[in-house]
Protein backbone atom coordinates (compact mmCIF):
# COMPACT_ATOMS: atom_id res chain seq x y z
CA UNK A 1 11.71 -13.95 -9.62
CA UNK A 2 11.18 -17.36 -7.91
CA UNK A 3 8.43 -17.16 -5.60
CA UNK A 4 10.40 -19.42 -2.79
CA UNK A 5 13.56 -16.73 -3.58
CA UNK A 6 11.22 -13.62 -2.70
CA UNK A 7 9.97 -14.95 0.30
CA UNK A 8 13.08 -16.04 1.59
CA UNK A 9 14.54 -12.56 0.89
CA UNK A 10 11.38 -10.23 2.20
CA UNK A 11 9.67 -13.22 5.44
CA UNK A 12 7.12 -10.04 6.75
CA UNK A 13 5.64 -7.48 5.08
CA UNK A 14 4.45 -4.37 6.63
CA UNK A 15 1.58 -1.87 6.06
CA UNK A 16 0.59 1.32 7.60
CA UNK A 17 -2.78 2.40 8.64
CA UNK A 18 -4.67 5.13 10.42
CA UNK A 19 -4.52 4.61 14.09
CA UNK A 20 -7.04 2.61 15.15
CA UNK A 21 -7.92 0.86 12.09
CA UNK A 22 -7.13 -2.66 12.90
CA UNK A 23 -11.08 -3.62 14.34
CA UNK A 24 -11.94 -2.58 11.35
CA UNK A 25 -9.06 -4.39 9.06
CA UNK A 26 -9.72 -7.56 10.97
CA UNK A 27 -13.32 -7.06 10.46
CA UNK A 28 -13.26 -5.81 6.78
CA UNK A 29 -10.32 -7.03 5.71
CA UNK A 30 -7.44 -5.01 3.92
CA UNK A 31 -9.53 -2.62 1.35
CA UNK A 32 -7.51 -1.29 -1.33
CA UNK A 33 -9.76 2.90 -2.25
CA UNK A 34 -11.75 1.22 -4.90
CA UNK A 35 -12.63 -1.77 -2.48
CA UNK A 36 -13.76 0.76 -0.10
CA UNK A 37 -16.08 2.95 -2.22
CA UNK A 38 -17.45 -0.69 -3.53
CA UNK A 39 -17.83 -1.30 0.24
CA UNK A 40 -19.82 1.90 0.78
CA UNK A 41 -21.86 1.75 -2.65
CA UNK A 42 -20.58 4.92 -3.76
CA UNK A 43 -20.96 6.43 -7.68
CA UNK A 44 -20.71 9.66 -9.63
CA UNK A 45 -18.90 12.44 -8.72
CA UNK A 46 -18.57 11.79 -4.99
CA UNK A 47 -16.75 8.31 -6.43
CA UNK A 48 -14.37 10.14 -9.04
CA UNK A 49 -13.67 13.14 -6.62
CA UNK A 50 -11.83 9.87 -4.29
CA UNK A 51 -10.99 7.51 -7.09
CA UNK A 52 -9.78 9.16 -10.10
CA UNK A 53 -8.28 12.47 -8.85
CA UNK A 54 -5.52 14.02 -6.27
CA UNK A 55 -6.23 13.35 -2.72
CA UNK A 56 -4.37 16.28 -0.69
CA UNK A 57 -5.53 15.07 2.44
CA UNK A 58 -7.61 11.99 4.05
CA UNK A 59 -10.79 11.16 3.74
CA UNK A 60 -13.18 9.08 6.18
CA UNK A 61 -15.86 7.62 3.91
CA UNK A 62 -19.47 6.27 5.49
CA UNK A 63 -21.82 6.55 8.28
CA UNK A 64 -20.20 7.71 11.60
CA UNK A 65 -18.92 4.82 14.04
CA UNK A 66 -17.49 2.83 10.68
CA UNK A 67 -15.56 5.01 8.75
CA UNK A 68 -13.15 4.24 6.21
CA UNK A 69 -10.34 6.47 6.07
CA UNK A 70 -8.99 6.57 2.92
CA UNK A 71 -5.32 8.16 3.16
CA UNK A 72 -4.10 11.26 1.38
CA UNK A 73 -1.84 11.52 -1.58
CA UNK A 74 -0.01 14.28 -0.75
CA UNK A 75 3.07 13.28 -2.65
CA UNK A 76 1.62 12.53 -5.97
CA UNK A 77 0.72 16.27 -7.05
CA UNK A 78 -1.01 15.93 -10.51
CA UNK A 79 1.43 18.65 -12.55
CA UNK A 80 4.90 16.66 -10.40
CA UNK A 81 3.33 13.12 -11.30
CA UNK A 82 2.40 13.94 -14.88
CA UNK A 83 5.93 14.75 -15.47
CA UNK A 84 7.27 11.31 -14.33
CA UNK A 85 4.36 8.93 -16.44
CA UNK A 86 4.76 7.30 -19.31
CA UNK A 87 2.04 6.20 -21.26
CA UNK A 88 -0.57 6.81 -19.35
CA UNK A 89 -2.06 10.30 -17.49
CA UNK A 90 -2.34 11.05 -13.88
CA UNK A 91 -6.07 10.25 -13.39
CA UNK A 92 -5.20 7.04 -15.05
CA UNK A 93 -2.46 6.33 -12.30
CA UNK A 94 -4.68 7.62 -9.72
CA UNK A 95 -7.52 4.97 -10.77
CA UNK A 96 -4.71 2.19 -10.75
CA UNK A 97 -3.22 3.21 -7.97
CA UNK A 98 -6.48 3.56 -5.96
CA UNK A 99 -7.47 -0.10 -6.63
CA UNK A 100 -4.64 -1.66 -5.07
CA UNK A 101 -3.38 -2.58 -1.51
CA UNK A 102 -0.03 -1.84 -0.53
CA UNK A 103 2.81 -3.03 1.85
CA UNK A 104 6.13 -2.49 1.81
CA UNK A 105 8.79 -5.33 1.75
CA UNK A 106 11.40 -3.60 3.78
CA UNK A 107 11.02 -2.44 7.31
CA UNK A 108 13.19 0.92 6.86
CA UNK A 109 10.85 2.14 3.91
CA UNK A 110 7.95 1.79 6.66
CA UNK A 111 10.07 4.18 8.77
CA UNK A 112 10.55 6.13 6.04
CA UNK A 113 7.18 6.70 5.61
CA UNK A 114 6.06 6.80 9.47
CA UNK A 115 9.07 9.64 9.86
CA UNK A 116 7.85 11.50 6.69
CA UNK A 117 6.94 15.36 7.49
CA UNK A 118 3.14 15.02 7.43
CA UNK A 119 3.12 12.09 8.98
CA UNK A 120 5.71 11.57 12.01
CA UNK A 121 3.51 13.31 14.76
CA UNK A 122 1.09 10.78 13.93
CA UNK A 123 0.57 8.30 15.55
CA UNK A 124 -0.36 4.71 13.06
CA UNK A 125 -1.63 1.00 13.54
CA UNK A 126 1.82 -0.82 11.50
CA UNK A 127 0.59 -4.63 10.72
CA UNK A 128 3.71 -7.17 10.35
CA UNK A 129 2.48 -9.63 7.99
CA UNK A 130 3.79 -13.61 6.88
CA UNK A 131 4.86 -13.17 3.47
CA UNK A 132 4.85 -17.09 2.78
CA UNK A 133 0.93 -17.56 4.34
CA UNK A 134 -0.11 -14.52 2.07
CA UNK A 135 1.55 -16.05 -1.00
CA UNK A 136 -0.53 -19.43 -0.20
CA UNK A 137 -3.13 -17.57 -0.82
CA UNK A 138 -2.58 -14.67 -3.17
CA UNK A 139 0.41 -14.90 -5.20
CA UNK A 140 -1.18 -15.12 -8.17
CA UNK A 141 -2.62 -11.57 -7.38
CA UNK A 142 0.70 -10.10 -6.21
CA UNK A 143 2.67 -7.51 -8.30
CA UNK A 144 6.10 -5.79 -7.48
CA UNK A 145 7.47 -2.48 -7.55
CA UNK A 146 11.34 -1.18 -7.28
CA UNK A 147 9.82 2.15 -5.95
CA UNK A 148 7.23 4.28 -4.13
CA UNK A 149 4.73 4.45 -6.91
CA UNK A 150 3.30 7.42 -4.76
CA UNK A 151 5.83 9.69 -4.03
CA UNK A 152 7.40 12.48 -6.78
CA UNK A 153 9.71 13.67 -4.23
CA UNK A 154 12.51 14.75 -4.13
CA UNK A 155 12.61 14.19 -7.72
CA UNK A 156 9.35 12.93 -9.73
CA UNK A 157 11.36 9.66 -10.83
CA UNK A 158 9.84 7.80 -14.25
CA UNK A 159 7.13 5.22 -13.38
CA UNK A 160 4.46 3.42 -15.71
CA UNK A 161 2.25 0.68 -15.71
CA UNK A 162 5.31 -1.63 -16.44
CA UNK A 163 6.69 -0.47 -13.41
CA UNK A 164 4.99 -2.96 -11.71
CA UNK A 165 5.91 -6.74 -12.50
CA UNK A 166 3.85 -10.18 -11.39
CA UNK A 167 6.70 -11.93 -9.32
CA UNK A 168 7.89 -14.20 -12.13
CA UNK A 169 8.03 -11.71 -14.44
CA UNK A 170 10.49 -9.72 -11.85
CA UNK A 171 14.17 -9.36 -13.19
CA UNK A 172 16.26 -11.17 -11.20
CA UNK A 173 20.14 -11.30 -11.58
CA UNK A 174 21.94 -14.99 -12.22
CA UNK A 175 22.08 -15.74 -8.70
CA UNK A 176 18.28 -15.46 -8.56
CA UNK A 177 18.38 -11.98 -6.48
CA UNK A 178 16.37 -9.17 -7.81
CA UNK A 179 17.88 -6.77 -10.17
CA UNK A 180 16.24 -3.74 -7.92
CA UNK A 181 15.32 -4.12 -5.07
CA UNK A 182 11.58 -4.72 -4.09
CA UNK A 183 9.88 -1.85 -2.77
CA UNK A 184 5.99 -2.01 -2.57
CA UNK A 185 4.38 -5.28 -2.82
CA UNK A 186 1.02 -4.51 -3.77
CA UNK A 187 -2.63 -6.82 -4.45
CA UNK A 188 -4.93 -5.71 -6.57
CA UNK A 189 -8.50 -4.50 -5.16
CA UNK A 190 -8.04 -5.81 -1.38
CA UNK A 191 -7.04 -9.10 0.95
CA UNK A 192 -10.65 -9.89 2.63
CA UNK A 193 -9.08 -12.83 4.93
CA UNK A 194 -5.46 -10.56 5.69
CA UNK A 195 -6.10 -10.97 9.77
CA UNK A 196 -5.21 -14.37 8.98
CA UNK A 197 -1.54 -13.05 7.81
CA UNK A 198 -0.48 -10.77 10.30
CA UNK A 199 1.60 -11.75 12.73
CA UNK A 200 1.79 -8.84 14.98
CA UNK A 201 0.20 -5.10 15.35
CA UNK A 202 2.04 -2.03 16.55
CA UNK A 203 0.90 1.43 17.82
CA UNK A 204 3.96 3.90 16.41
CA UNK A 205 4.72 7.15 16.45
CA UNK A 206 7.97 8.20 14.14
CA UNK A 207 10.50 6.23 15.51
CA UNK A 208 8.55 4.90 18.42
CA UNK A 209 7.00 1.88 19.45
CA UNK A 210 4.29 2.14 21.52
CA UNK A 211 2.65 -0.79 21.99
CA UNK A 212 1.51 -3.82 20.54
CA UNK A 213 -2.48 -4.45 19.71
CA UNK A 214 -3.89 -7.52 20.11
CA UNK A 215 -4.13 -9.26 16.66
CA UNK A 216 -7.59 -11.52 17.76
């Protein structure tokens, strides 16, 4: 795909995080699991317990007044997920997965998410960011994905590594449009400078907007 063709056809990009995150995102920057446990120095079995297996529920990770909350992956149960890889095995997945930073490239698969059952009494910090000033910067670490890598419901659809495409390599049809759909737009490890991206914060809840955060 034609990197002036994807930004035209996705402008923002948006990512969920735990509510009251953004200090620390602006601080931090955007840390993809890995990035986080790097952050923290953490190794051995406290590391792989986060890193390389399920995560049924969220984790905050360091010393109290700085956490990082690392989100669950309540969707990607290992005997559902190991039915839908090819090639490689869940803890594999989980280890790729886990060193990546994701945003979604359409606003109604954020609501999707926001609205999802374990999630839509919650309420999140949603940052709206400038797909062309994040390209200036890290295109060349950008891959693509035609689906929610971490979800296996309602049905645990196929996925493998090659599910996930730098954006040149991204079919397109002869009118330059993608074949599928982009889904998750995803940077390896983390974006250290994202506050420089975002264009706008919300507080939501579901459906609800309930505020906006100050972005400086």
């Amino acid at each position: 795909m034609d990197l002036n063709a994807f930004v035209n056809r996705y402008p923002v990009l948006y990512h969920m995080a735990e509510r009251g995150s953004w200090p620390s995102i602006r601080e931090r920057g955007l840390l993809s699991t890995s990035a986080a446990l790097d952050y923290y120095e953490m190794t051995g079995d406290e590391r792989a317990s986060h890193e390389v297996m399920h995560r049924p529920e969220k984790v905050a990770i360091g010393s109290e007044g700085s956490q990082i909350i690392l989100r669950d992956q309540k969707p990607m149960e290992p005997t559902r997920l190991a039915g839908a890889l090819q090639g490689i095995t869940p803890t594999e997945w989980y280890q790729f997965l886990n060193n990546k930073v994701f945003m979604w490239a359409q606003e109604h698969r954020l609501f999707g998410l926001l609205n999802a059952r374990a999630y839509k009494k919650l309420e999140h910090d949603v940052l709206t960011i400038n797909t062309a000033a994040l390209m200036e910067k890290h295109a060349d670490r950008v891959w693509l994905c035609p689906m929610n890598s971490g979800n296996t419901f309602p049905m645990p659809h196929i996925r493998s590594l090659n599910t996930f495409q730098r954006i040149t390599d991204y079919a397109t049809k002869r009118n330059g449009s993608p074949q599928k759909e982009v889904v998750e737009v995803v940077i390896d490890y983390s974006i250290p400078d994202i506050a420089d991206f975002v264009a706008e914060v919300r507080r939501i809840k579901g459906r609800e907007v309930l505020g906006t955060i100050s972005i400086r």
